[in-house]
Protein backbone atom coordinates (compact mmCIF):
# COMPACT_ATOMS: atom_id res chain seq x y z
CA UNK A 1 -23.78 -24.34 7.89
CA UNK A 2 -20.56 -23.59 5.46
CA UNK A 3 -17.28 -23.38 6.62
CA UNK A 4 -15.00 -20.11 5.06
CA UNK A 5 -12.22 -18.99 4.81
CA UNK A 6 -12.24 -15.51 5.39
CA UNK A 7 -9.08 -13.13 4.94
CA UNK A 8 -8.80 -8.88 4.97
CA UNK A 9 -6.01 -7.75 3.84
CA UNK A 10 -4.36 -4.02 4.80
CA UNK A 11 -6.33 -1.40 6.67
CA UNK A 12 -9.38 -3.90 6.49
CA UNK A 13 -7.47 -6.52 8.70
CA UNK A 14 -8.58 -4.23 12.05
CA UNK A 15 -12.52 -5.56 11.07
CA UNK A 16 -11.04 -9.78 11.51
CA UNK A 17 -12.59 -11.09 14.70
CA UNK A 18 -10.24 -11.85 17.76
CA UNK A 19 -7.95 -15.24 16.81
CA UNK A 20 -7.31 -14.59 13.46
CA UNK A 21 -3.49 -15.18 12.28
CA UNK A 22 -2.02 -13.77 9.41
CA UNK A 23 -4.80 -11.56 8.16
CA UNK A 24 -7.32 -14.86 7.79
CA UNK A 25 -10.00 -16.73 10.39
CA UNK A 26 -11.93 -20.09 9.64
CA UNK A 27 -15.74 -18.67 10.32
CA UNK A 28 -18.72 -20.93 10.26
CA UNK A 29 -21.54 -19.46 8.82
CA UNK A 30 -25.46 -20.38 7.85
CA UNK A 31 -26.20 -21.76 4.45
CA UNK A 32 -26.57 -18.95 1.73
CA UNK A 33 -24.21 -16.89 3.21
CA UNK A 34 -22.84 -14.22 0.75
CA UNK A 35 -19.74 -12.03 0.84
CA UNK A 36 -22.09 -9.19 1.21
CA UNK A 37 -23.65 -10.54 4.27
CA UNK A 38 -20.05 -11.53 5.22
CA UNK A 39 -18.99 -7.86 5.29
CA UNK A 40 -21.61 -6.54 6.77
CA UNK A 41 -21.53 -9.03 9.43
CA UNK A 42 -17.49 -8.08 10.64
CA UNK A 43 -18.72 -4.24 9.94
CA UNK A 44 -16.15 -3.87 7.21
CA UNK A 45 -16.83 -0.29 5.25
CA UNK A 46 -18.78 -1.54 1.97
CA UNK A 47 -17.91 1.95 0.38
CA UNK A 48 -14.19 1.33 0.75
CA UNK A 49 -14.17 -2.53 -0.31
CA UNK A 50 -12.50 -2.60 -3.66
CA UNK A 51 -11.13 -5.85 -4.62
CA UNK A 52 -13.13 -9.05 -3.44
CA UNK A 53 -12.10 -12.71 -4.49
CA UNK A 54 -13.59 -15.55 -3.66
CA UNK A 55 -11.16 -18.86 -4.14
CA UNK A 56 -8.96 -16.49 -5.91
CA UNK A 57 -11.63 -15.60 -8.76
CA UNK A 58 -12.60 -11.71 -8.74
CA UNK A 59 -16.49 -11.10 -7.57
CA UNK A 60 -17.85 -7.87 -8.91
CA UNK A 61 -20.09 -5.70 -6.56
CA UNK A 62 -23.35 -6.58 -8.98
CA UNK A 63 -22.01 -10.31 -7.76
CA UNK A 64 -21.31 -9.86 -3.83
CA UNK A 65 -24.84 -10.75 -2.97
CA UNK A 66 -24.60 -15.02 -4.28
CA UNK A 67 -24.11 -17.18 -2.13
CA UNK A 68 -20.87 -18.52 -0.75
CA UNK A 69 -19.85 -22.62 -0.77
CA UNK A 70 -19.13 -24.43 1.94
CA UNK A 71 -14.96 -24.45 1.40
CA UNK A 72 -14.81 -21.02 -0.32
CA UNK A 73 -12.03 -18.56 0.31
CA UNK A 74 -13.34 -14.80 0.79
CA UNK A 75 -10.77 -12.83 0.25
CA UNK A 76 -11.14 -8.77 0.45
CA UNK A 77 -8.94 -5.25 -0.15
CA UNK A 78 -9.86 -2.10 0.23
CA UNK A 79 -8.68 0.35 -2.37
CA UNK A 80 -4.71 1.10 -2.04
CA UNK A 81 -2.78 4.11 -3.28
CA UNK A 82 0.73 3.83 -3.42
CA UNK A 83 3.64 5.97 -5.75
């Protein structure tokens, strides 16, 4: 099992399970846990996921599917407009 860190940030905060405080939950997970499988897990909308970071270092989508550390921060946007 890893432990994680796992924060969604603006309209993606809705998909964080019940007890998480400012936008972020501790999760345990199994070993070889990806963001990917993280996502998919908490139902978050893959097609609108546009920024992902784990301990602060940006994952491309070609990189999602590698596997997570025990200690990692996930850390996830979805795609903002703003003027």
């Amino acid at each position: 099992m890893i432990r994680l860190k796992f924060k969604l940030y603006a309209s993606f905060s809705e998909f964080l399970p019940t007890g998480a405080e400012r936008n972020a939950v501790n999760l345990e997970l199994p070993d070889n846990s990806s963001p990917l499988s993280v996502l998919q897990q908490h139902g978050v909308p893959l097609a609108q996921v546009h920024l992902v970071l784990v301990n602060g270092v940006f994952v491309p989508p070609s990189a999602r599917h590698l596997p997570l550390s025990d200690g990692d921060e996930l850390a996830v946007w979805p795609a903002v407009a703003g003027g």
